[in-house]
C-alpha atoms as a PDB file:
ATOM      1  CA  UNK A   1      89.010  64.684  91.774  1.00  0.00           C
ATOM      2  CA  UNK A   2      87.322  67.821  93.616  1.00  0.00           C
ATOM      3  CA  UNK A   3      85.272  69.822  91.770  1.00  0.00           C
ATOM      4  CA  UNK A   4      85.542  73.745  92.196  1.00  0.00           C
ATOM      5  CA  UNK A   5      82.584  75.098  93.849  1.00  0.00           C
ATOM      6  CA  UNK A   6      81.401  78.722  93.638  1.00  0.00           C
ATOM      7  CA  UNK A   7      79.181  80.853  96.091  1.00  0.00           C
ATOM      8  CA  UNK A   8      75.463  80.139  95.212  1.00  0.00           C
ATOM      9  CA  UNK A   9      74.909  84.391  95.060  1.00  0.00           C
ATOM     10  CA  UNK A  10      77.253  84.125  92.211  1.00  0.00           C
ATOM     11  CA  UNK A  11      79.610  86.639  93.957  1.00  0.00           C
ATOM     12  CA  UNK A  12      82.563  84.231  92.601  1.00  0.00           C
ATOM     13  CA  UNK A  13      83.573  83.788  96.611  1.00  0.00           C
ATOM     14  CA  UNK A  14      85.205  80.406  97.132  1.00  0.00           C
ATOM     15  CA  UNK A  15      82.875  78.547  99.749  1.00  0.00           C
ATOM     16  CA  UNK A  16      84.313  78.859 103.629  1.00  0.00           C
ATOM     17  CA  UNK A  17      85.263  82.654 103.238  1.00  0.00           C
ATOM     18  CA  UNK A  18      82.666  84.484 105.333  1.00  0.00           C
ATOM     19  CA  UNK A  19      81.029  88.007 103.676  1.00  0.00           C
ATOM     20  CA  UNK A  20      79.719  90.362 106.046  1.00  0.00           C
ATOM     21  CA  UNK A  21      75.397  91.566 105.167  1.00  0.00           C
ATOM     22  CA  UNK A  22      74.164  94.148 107.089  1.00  0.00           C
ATOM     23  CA  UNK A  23      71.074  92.352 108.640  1.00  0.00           C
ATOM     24  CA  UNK A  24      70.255  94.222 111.205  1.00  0.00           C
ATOM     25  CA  UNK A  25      71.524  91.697 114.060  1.00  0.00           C
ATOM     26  CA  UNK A  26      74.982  94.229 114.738  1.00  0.00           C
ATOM     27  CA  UNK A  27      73.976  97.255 116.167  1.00  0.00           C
ATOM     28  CA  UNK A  28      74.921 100.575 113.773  1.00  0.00           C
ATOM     29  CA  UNK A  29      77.843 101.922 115.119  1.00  0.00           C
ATOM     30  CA  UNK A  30      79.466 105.728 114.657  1.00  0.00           C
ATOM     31  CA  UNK A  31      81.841 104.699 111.811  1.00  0.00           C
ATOM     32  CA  UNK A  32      78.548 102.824 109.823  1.00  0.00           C
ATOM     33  CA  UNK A  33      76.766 106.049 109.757  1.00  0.00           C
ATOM     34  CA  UNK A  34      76.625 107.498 106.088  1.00  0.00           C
ATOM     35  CA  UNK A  35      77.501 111.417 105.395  1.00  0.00           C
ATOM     36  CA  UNK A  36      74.816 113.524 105.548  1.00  0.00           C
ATOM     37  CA  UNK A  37      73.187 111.564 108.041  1.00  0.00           C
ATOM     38  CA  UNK A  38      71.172 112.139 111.696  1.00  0.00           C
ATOM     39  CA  UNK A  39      71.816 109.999 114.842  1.00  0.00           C
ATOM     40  CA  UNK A  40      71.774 109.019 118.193  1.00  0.00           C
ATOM     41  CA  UNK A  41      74.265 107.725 120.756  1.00  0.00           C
ATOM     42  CA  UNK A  42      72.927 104.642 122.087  1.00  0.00           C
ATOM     43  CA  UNK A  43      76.219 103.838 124.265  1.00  0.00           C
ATOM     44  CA  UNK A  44      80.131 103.864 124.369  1.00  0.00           C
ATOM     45  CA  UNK A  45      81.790 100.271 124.940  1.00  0.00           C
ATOM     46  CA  UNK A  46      83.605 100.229 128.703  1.00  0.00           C
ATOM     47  CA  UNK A  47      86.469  99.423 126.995  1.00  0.00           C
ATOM     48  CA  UNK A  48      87.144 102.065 124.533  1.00  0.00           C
ATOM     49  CA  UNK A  49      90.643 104.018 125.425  1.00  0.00           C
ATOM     50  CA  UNK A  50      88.844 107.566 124.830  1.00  0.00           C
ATOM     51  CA  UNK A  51      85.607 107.758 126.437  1.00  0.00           C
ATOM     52  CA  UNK A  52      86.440 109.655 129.291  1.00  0.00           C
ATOM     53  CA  UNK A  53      88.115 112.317 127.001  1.00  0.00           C
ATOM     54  CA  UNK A  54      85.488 112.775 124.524  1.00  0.00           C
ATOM     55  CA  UNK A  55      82.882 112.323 127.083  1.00  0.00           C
ATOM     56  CA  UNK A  56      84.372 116.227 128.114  1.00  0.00           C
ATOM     57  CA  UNK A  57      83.297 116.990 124.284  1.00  0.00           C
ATOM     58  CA  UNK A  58      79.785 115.552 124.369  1.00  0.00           C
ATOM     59  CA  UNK A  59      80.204 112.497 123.262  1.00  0.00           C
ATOM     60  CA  UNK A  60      77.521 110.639 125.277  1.00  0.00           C
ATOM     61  CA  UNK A  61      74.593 108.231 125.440  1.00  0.00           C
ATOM     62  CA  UNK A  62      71.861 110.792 124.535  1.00  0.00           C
ATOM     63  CA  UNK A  63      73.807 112.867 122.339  1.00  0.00           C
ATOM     64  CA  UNK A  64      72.355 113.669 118.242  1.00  0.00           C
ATOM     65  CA  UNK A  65      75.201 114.172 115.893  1.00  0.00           C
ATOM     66  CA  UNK A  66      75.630 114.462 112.114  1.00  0.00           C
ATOM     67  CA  UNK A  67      77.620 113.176 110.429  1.00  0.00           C
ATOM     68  CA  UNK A  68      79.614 115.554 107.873  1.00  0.00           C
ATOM     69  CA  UNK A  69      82.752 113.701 106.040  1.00  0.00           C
ATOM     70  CA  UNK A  70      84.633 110.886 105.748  1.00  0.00           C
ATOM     71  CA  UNK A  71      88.279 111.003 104.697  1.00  0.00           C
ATOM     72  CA  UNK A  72      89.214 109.909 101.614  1.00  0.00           C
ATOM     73  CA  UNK A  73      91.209 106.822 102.789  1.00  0.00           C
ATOM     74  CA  UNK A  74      88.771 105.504 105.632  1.00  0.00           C
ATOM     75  CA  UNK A  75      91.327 107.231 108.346  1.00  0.00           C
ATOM     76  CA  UNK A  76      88.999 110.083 110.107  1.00  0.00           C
ATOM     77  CA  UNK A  77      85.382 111.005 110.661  1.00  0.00           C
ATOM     78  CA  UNK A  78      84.285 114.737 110.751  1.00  0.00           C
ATOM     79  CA  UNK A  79      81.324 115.448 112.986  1.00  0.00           C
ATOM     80  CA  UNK A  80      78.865 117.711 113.962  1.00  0.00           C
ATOM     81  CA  UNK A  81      77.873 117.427 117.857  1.00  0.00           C
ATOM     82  CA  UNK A  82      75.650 120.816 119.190  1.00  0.00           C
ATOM     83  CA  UNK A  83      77.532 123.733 117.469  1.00  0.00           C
ATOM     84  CA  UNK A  84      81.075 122.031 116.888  1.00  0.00           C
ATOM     85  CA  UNK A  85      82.238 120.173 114.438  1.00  0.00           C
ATOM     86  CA  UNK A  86      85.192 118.179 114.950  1.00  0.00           C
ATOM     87  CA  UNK A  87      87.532 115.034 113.631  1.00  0.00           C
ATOM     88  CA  UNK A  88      87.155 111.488 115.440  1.00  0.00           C
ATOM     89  CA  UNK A  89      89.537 108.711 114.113  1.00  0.00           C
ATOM     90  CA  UNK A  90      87.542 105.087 112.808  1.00  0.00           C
ATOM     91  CA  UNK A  91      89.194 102.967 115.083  1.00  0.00           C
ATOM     92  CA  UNK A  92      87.568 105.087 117.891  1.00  0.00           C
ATOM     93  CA  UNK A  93      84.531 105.387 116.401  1.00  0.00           C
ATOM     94  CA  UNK A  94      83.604 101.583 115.845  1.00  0.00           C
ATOM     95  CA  UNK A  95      83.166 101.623 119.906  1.00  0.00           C
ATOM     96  CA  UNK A  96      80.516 104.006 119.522  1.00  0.00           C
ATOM     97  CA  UNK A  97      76.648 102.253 119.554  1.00  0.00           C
ATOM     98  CA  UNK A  98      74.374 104.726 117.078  1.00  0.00           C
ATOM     99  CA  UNK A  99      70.591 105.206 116.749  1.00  0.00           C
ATOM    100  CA  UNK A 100      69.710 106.495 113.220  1.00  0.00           C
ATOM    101  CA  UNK A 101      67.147 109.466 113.468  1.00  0.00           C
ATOM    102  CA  UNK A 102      63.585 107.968 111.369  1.00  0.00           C
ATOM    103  CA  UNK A 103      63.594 109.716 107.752  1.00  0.00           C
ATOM    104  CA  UNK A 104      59.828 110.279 109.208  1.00  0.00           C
ATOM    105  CA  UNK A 105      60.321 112.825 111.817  1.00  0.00           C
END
């Protein structure tokens, strides 16, 4: 007879399924960044499909953005590199390594 066993957080999670903590071990990336907020471009994986194209926008290691939106259903991004604010889709975004800008500076 097997008992039922529950997550010892008490997040009701049968044991085995795997929950995600931000810990600081996976590096922030583009579609982490909260609105409103300040940040770097640290690098863009080789193996994203657009970083040759919006490496013609800007979008490059060095680069401070903000971030302005997010869509209502998780599809696009809106932000704000230099003077030009413009829409990048998630899936593109998750390839993009950020730096968050210290709330000291």
């Amino acid at each position: 007879m097997s008992e039922s066993k529950k997550c010892s957080c008490g997040c009701g999670s049968a044991p085995g399924k795997l929950r995600e903590y931000r810990t600081g071990t996976r590096p922030m990336t583009l579609a982490d960044l909260p609105v409103g907020t300040t940040a770097t471009i640290l690098r863009v994986l080789p193996e994203w499909r657009g970083r040759r194209k919006f490496a013609d926008v800007g979008l490059i290691p060095g680069v401070e953005l903000l971030m302005e939106a997010h869509a209502p259903f998780g599809g696009l991004l809106r932000i704000r590199v230099m003077d030009t604010s413009m829409a990048l889709h998630r899936d593109d975004a998750v390839c993009i390594m950020m730096k968050e800008k210290d709330a000291a500076r």
